[in-house]
Protein backbone atom coordinates (compact mmCIF):
# COMPACT_ATOMS: atom_id res chain seq x y z
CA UNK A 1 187.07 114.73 279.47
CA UNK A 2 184.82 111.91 279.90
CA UNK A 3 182.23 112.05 283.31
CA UNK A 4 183.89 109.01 285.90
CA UNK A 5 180.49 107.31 286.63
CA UNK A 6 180.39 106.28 290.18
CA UNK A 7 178.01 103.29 292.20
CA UNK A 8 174.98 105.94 292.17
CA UNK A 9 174.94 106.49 288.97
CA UNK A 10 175.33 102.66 288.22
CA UNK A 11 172.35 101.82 290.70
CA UNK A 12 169.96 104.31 289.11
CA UNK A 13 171.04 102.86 285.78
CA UNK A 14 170.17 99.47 287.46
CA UNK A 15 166.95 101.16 288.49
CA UNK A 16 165.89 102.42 285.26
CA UNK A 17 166.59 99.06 283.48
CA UNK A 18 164.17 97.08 286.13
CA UNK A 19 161.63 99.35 285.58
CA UNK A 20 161.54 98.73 281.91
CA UNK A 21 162.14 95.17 282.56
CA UNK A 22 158.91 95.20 284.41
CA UNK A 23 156.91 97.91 282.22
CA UNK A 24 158.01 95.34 279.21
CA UNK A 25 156.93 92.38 281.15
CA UNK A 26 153.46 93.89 282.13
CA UNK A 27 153.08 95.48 278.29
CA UNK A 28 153.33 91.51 276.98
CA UNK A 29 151.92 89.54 279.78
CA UNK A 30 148.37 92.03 280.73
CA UNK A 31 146.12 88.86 281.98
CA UNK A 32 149.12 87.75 284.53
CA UNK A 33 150.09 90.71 286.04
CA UNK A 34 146.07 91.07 286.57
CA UNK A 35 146.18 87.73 288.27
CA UNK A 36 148.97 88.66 290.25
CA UNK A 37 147.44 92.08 291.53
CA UNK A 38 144.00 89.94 292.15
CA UNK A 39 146.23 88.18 294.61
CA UNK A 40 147.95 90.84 296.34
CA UNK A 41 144.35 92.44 297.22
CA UNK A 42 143.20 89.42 298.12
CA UNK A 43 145.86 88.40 300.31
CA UNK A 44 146.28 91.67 302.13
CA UNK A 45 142.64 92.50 301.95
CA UNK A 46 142.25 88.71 304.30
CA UNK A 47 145.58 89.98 306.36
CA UNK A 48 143.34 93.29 307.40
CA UNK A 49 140.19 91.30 308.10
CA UNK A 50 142.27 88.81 310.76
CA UNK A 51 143.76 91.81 312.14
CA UNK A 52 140.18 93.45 312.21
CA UNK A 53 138.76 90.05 313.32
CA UNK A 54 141.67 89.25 315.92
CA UNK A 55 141.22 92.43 317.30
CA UNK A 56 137.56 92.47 318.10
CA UNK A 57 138.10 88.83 319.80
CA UNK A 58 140.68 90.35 322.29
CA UNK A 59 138.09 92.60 322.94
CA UNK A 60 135.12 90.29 323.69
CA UNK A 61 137.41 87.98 325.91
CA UNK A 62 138.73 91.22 327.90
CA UNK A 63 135.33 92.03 328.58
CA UNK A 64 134.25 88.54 329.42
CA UNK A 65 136.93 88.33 332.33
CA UNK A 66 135.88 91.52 333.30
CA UNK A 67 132.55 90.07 333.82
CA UNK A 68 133.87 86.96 335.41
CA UNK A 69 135.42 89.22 338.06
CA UNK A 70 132.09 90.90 338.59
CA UNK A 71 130.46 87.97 338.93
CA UNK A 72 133.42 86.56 341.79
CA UNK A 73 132.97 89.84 343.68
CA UNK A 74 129.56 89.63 343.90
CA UNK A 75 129.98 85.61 345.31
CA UNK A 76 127.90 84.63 341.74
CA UNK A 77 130.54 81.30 341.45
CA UNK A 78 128.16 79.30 338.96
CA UNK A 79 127.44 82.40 336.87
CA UNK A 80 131.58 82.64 336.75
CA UNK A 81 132.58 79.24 336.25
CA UNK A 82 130.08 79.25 333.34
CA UNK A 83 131.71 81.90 331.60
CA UNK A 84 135.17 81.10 332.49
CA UNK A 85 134.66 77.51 330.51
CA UNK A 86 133.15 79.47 327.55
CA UNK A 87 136.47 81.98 327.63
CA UNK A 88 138.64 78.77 328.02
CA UNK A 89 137.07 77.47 324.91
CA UNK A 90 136.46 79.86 322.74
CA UNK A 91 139.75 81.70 323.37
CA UNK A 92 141.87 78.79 324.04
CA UNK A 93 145.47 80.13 323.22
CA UNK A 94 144.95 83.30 324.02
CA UNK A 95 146.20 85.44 326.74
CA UNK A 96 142.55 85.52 328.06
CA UNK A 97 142.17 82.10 327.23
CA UNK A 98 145.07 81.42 329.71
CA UNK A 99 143.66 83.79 332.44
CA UNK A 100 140.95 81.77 332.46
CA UNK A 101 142.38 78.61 332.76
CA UNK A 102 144.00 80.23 335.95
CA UNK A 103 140.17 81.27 337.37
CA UNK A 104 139.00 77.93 336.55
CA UNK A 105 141.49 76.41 338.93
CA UNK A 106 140.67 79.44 341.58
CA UNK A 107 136.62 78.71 341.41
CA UNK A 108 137.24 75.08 341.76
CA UNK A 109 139.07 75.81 345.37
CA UNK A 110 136.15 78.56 345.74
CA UNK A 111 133.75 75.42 345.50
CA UNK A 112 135.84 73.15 347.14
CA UNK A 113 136.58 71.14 344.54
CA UNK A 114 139.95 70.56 345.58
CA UNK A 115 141.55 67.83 343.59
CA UNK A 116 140.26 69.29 340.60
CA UNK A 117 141.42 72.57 341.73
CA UNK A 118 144.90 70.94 342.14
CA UNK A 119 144.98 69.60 338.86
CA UNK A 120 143.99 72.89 337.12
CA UNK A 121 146.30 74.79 338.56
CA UNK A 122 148.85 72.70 337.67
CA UNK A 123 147.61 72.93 333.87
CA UNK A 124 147.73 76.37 334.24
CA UNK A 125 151.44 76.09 335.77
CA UNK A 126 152.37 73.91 332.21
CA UNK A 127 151.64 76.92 329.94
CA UNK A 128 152.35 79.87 332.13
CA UNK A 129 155.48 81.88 331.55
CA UNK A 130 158.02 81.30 334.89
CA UNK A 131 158.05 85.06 335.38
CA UNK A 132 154.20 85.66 335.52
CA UNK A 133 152.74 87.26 338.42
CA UNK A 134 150.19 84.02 338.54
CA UNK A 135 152.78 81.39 338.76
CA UNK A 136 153.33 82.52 342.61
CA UNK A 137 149.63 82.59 342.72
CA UNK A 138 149.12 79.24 341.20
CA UNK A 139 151.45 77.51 343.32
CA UNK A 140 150.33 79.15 346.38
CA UNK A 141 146.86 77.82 345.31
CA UNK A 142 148.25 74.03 344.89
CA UNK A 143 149.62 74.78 348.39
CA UNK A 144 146.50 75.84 350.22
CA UNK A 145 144.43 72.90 348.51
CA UNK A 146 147.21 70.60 350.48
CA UNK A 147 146.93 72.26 353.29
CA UNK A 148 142.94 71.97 353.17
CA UNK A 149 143.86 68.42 352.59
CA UNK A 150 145.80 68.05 355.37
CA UNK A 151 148.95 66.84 353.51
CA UNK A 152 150.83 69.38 355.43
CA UNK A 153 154.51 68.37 354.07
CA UNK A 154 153.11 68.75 350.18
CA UNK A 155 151.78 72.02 351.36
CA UNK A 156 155.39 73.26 353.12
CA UNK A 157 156.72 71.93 349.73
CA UNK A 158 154.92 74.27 347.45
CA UNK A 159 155.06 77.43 350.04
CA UNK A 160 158.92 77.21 349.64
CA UNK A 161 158.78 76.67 346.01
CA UNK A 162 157.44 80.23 346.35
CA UNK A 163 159.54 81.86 348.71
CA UNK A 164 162.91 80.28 346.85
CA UNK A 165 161.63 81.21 342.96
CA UNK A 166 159.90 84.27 343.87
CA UNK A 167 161.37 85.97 346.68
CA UNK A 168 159.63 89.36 345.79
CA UNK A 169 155.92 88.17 345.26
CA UNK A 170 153.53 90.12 346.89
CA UNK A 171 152.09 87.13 349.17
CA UNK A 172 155.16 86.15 351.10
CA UNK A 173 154.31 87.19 354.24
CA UNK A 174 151.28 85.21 353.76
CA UNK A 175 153.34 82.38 352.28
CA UNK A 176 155.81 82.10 355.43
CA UNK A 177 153.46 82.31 357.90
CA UNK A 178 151.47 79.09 356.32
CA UNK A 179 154.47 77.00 356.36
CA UNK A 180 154.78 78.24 360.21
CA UNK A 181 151.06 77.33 360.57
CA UNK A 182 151.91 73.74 358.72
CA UNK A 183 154.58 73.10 360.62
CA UNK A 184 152.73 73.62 363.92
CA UNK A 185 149.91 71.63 363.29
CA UNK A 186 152.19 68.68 362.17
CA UNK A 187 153.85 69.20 365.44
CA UNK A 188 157.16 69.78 364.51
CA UNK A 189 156.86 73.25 366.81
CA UNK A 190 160.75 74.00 366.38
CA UNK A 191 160.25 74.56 362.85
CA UNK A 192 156.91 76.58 363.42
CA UNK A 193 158.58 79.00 366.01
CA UNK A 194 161.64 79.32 363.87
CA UNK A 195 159.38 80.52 360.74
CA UNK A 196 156.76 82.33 362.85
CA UNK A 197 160.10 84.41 364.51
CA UNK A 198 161.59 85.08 360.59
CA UNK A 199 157.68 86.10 359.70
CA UNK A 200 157.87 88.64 362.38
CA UNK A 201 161.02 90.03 361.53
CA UNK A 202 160.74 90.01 357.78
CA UNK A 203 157.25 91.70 357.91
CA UNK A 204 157.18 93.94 360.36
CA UNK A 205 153.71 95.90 358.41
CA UNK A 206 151.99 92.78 357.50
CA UNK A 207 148.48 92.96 358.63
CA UNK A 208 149.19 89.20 360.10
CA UNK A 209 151.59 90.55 362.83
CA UNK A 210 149.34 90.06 365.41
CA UNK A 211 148.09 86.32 364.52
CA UNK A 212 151.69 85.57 364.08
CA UNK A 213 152.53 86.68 367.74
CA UNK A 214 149.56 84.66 369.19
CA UNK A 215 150.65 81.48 367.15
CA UNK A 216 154.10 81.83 368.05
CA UNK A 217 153.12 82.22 371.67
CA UNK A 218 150.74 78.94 371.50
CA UNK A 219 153.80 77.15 369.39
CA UNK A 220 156.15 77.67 372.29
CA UNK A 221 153.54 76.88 374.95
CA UNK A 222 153.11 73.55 373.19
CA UNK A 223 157.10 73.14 372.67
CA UNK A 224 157.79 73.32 376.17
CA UNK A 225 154.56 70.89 377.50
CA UNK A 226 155.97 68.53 374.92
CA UNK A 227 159.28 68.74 376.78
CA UNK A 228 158.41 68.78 380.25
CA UNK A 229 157.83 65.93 382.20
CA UNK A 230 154.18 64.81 382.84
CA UNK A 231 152.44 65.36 386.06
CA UNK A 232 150.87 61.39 386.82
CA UNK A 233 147.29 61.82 387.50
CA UNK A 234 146.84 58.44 388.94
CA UNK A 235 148.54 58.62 391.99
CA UNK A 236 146.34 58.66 394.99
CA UNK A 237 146.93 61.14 398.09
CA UNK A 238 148.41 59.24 401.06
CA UNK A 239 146.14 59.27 404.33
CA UNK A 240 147.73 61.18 406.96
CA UNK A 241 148.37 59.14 410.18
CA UNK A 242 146.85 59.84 412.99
């Protein structure tokens, strides 16, 4: 009775006659297969020297941003903005290299720079993923240089880009009571007491509870003199006759 040969028997016929396709091949062509295994070394011995090489950059720009924050804490701003342009540089592209970019914008407010700082963080902004923690943080930082500027409705404009894209960043207490604080220096004290009164009820343990109270008070102080009629000071007392 002859054997039924089924499909794994067929492939490890198909196996066997590769094999001595390439054995044959190899036996009659000696200097190309040489060639061709030159190659292969060559190519995966330069794969494991990027990796190797790639590697040990990561490492150097980790620890140069962990000297740039070391340098920040200890209020060493030239020392940091030094090495922050070096990390921008040399590790442009990188995640460091992006970090960077996002302290170079921060030191520039730090030095008051704040045009520059504006413009930074919006390069930052350009090349930042949406979802990053830092693109709260960078718009928050476009918003304070406003502010600082005292282009209070460009500020209000970036502190509700915040609070509308990123309703669970970790500033937003912070955030809401600076568009109450923009609002109320811009006079518009409706607005202020409305966002001072949603501060205060939104973030009930923020360790700004108790400025917020005190501007809300002065906001509504100032709402009502703007309302009430004004007291003439020229008028002088009548003499009484007699």
């Amino acid at each position: 009775m002859t054997k039924k040969i089924d499909r794994h028997d067929l492939k490890k016929d198909e196996f066997a006659t590769d094999v001595a396709k390439i054995y044959g091949y190899a036996s009659d062509n000696p200097t190309r297969i040489l060639v061709w295994v030159i190659i292969v070394l060559v190519v995966a011995g330069g794969a494991i020297g990027y990796y190797s090489y790639n590697k040990k950059n990561k490492k150097d720009a980790k620890y140069k941003l962990s000297l740039v924050y070391t340098m920040m804490d200890a209020g060493q701003y030239n020392e940091a903005l030094d090495t922050v342009k070096v990390i921008m540089g040399k590790y442009n592209g990188t995640q460091a290299g992006d970090i960077a970019k996002y302290l170079f914008a921060h030191l520039n407010y730090a030095f008051g720079y704040l045009d520059s700082s504006i413009t930074a963080y919006e390069d930052y902004l350009a090349i930042e993923h949406p979802d990053s923690d830092l693109a709260p943080a960078a718009l928050m930082g476009i918003a304070t240089c406003y502010e600082d500027k005292s282009r209070y409705t460009d500020a209000i404009k970036y502190y509700t880009q915040i609070l509308d894209k990123y309703p669970n960043f970790f500033h937003n207490d912070e955030v809401m009571l600076s568009i109450g604080r923009c609002y109320d220096v811009s006079g518009d004290f409706a607005n202020a007491i409305n966002y001072y009164q949603d501060f205060l009820a939104k973030f009930p343990e923020s360790p700004f509870q108790q400025r917020a109270i005190v501007l809300l008070s002065r906001a509504k102080a100032r709402a009502y003199a703007s309302i009430s009629p004004q007291i003439p000071t020229n008028i002088k007392p009548q003499k009484s006759e007699g």
